[in-house]
Protein backbone atom coordinates (compact mmCIF):
# COMPACT_ATOMS: atom_id res chain seq x y z
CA UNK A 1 0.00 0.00 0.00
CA UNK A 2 1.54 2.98 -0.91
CA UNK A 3 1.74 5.32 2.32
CA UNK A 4 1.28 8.49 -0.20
CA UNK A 5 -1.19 10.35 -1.61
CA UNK A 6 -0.12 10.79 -5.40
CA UNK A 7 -2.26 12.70 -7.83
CA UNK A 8 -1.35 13.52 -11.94
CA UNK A 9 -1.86 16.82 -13.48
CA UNK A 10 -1.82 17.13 -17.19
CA UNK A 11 0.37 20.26 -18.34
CA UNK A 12 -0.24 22.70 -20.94
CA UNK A 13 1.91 20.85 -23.33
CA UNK A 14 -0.21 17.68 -22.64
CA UNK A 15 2.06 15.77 -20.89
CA UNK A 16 1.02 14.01 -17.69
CA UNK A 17 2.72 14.76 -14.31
CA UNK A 18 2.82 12.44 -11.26
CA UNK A 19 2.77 14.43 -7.97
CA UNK A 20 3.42 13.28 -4.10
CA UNK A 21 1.01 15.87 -2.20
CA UNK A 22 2.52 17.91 0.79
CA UNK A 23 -0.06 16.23 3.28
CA UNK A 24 -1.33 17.87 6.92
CA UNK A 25 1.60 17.22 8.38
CA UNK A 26 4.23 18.85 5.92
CA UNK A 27 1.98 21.66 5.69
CA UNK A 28 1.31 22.64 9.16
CA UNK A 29 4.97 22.28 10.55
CA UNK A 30 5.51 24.63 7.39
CA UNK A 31 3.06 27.01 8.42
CA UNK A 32 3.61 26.80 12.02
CA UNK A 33 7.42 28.25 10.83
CA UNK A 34 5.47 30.80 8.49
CA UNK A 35 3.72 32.27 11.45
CA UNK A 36 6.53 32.23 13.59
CA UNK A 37 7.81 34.85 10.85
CA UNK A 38 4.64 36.61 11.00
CA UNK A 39 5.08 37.25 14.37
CA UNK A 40 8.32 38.78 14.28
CA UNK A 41 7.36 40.85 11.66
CA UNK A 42 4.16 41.82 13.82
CA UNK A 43 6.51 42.95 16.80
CA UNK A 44 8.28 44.65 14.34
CA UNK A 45 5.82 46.50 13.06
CA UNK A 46 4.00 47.03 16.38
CA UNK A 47 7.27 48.91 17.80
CA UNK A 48 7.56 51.19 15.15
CA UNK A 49 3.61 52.23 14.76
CA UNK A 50 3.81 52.97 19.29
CA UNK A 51 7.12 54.87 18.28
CA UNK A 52 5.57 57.03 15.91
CA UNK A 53 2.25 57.59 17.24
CA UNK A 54 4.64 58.54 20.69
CA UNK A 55 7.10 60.81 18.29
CA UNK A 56 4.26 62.56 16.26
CA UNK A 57 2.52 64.18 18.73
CA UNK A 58 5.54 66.34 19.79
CA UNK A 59 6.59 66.85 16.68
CA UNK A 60 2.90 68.53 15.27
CA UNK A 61 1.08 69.99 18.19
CA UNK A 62 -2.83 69.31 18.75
CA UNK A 63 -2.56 66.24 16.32
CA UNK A 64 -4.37 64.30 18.75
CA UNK A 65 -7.50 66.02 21.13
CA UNK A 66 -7.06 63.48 23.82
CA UNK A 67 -5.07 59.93 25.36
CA UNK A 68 -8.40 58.12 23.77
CA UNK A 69 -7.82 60.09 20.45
CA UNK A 70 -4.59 58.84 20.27
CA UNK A 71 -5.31 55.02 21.53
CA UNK A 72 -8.01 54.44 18.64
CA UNK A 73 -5.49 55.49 16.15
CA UNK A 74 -3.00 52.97 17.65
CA UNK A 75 -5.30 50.33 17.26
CA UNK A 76 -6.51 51.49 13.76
CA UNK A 77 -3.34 51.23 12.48
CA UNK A 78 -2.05 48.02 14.48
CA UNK A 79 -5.47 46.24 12.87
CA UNK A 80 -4.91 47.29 9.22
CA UNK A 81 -1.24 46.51 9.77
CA UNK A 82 -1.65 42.87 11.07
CA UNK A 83 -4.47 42.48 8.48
CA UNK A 84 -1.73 43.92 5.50
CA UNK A 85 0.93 41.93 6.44
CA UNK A 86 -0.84 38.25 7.43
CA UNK A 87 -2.25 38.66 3.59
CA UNK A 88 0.24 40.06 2.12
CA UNK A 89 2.68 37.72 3.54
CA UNK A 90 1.85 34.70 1.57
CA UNK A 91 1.01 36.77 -1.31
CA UNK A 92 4.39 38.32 -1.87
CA UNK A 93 6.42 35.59 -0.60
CA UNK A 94 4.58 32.49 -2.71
CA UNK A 95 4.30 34.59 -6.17
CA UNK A 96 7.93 35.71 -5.96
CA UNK A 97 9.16 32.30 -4.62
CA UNK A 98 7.05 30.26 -7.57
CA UNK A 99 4.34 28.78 -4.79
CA UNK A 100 6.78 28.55 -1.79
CA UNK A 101 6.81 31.05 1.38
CA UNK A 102 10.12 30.07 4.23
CA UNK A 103 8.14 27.36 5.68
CA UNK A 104 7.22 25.67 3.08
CA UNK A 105 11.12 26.21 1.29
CA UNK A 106 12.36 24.83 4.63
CA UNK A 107 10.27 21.79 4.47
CA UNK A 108 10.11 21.38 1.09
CA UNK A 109 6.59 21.56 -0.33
CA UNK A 110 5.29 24.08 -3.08
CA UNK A 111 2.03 25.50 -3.99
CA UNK A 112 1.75 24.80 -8.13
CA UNK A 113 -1.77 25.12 -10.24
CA UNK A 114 -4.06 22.55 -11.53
CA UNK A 115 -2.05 22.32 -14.63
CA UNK A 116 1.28 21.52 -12.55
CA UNK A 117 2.36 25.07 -13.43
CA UNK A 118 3.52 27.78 -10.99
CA UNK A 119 1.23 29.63 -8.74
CA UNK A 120 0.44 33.32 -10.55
CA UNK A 121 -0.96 36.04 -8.41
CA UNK A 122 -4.39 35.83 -8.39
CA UNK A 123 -4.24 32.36 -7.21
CA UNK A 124 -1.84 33.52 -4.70
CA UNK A 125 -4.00 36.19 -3.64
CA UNK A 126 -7.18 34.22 -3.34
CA UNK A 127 -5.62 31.06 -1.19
CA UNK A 128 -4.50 34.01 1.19
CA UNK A 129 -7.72 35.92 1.70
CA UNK A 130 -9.35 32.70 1.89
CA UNK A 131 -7.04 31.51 4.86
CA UNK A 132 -8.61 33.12 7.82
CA UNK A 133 -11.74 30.85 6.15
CA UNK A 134 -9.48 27.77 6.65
CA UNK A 135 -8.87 28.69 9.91
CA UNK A 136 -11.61 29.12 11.20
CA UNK A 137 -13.03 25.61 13.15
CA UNK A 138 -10.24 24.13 11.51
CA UNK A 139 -12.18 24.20 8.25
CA UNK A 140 -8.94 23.94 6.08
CA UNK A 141 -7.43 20.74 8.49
CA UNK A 142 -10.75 19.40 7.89
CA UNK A 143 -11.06 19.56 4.11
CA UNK A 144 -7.25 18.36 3.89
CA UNK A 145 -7.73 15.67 5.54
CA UNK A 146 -11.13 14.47 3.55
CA UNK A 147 -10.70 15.25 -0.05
CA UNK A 148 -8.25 13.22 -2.29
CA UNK A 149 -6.67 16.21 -3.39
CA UNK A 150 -5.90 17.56 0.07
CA UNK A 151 -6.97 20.43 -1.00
CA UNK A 152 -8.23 23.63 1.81
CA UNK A 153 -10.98 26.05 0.62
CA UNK A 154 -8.06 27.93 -0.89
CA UNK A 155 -7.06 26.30 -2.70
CA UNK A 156 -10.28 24.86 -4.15
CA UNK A 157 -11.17 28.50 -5.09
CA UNK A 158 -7.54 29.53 -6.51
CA UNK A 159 -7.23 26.11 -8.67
CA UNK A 160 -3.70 25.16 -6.75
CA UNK A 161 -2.34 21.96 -5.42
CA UNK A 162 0.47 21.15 -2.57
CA UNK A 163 3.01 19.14 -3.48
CA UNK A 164 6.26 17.63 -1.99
CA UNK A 165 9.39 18.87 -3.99
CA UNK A 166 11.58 16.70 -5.11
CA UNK A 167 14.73 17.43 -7.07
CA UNK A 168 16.49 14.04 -7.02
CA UNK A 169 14.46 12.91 -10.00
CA UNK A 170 16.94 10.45 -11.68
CA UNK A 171 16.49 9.02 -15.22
CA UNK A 172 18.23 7.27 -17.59
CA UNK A 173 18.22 9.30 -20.86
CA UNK A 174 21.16 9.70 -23.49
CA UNK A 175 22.55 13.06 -24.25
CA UNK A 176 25.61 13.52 -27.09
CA UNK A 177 28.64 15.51 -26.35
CA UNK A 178 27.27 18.38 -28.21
CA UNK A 179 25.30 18.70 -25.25
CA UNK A 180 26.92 18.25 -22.81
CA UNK A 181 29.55 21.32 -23.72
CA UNK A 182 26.50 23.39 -24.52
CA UNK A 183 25.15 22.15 -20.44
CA UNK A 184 28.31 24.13 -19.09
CA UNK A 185 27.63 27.02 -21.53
CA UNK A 186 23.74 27.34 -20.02
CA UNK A 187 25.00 27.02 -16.57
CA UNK A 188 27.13 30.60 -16.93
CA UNK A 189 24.72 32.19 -19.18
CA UNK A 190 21.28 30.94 -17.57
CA UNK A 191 19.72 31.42 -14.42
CA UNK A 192 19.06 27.36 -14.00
CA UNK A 193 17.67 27.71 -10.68
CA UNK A 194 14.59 29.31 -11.96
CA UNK A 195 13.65 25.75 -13.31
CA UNK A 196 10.93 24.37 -11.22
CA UNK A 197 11.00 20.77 -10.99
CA UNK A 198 7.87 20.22 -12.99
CA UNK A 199 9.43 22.40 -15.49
CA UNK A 200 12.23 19.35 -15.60
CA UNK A 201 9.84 16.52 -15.38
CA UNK A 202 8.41 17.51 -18.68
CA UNK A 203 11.67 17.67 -19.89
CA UNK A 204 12.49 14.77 -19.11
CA UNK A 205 9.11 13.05 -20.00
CA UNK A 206 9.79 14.41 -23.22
CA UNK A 207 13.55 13.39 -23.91
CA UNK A 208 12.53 9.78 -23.02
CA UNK A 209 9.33 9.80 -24.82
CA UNK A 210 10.70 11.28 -28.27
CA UNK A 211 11.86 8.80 -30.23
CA UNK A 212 8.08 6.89 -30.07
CA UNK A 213 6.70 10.32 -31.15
CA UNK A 214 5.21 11.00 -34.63
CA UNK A 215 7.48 13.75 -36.30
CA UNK A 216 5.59 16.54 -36.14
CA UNK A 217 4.31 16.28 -32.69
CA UNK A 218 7.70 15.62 -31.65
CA UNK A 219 8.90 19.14 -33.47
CA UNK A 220 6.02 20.97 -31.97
CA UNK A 221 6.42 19.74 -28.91
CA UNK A 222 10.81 20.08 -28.40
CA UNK A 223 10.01 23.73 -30.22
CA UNK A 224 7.05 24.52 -27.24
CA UNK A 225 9.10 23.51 -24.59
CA UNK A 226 12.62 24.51 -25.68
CA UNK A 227 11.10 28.14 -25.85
CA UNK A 228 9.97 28.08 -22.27
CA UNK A 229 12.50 26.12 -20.93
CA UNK A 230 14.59 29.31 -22.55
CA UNK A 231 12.46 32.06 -21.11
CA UNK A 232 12.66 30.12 -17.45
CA UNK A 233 16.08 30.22 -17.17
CA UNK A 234 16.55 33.67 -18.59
CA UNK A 235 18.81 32.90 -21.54
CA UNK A 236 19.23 36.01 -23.89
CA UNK A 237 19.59 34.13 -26.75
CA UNK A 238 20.48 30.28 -28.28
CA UNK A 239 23.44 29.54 -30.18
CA UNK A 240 23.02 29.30 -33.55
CA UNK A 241 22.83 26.16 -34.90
CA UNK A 242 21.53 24.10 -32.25
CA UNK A 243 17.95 22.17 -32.27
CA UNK A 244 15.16 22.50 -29.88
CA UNK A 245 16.03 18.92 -28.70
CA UNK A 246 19.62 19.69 -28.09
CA UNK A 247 18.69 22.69 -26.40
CA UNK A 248 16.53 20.56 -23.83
CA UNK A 249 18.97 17.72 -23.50
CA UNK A 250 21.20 20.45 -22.57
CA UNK A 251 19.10 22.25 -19.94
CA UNK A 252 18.28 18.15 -18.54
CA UNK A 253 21.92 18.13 -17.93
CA UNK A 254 22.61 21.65 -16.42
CA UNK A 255 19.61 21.10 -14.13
CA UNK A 256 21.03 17.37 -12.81
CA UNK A 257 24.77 19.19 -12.65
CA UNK A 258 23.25 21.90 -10.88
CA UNK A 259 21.46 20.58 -7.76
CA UNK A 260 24.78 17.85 -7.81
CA UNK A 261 26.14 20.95 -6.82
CA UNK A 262 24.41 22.88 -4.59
CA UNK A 263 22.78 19.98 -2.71
């Protein structure tokens, strides 16, 4: 019996995904960390409002009538505050991050769409409004823990998915030496860290899958992908000469070189 909860997502490109989902437990030691974040940035935020609501008055006379004036201002601006920064948190942090926040980077689960690509804004946006729903009687714990997905009202509403990352994907796949130079030549010039391990899967899915292909779904397809797989790592420009195909064999091997690396 397998102990987890796997679930496939087909990506724009039509290839199928297998995924390992995050599960309650992954999740909530990654959000207890997220909150403990939240609170420091709280007291943070909370020391500097009472300094300035202390300063301000002596700076600009008859700014405030009375002590009660000035105590509902405090609390006006230490509500909006807390309100600005619990959304805006996960909002910031999970669109810039590509669906992780530092709890969930720490224990290594990401929030991705439906279509196994990376969160975008509005679905950021949406899963954190909607939290203080979860929240609330443990709705979120509850619909986790019931629905095959594992999926909390938020992410129900923002079409996302949890997921366990895993970088150690290891395949057998045969690359030619023309790649492998060109691998070393990505690795300066690109940014291969941007590429999400979905992003490699299909790669990969792809390089294995190719030969069986009919020819002009397999030039579609390597031309598709070798243009995102481009844009992701933030490569100015391919060298001339060299085919979609060898372009992703060499990104397969700057991505496996790279987490050899820095893992």
């Amino acid at each position: 019996m397998d102990l987890f909860n796997r679930i496939k997502l087909k990506t724009p490109e039509s290839v199928e995904l297998e995924f390992i989902l995050a599960g309650l437990g992954n999740r909530a030691y990654a959000l207890l960390i997220d909150y403990l974040m939240l609170t420091v940035i709280g007291l943070v935020y909370q020391l500097t409002v009472i300094g300035v609501v202390i300063w301000l008055p002596e700076q600009v006379g008859g700014l405030f009538d009375s002590i009660d004036n000035l105590r509902l201002w405090l609390f006006a601006l230490l509500g909006l505050g807390y309100y600005a920064i619990y959304t805006g948190y996960f909002v910031v942090v999970e669109t810039l991050w590509q669906g992780q926040t530092v709890g969930k980077r720490w224990v290594r689960i990401r929030v991705i769409g439906d279509n196994g690509r990376p969160i975008r804004l509005g679905q950021a946006t949406l899963r954190s409004l909607l939290r203080p729903f979860d929240d609330f009687l443990c709705l979120g714990v509850l619909l986790i823990l019931f629905t095959r997905r594992e999926k909390r009202l938020g992410d129900w509403i923002g079409g996302t998915v949890v997921i366990q990352e895993d970088r150690s994907t290891a395949v057998a796949i045969a690359t030619s030496e023309l790649a492998a130079d060109l691998a070393e030549q990505l690795l300066e010039e690109g940014d291969i860290s941007r590429l999400l391990p979905q992003d490699f899967a299909v790669i990969c899915q792809y390089l294995q899958r190719k030969e069986v292909m009919l020819l002009q779904a397999r030039r579609d397809l390597s031309l598709r992908l070798a243009e995102r797989a481009k844009e992701l790592i933030a490569l100015e420009k391919v060298p001339p000469n060299v085919t979609p195909t060898l372009f992703l064999e060499a990104v397969y091997l700057s991505y496996q070189k790279y987490y050899g690396q820095n893992n």
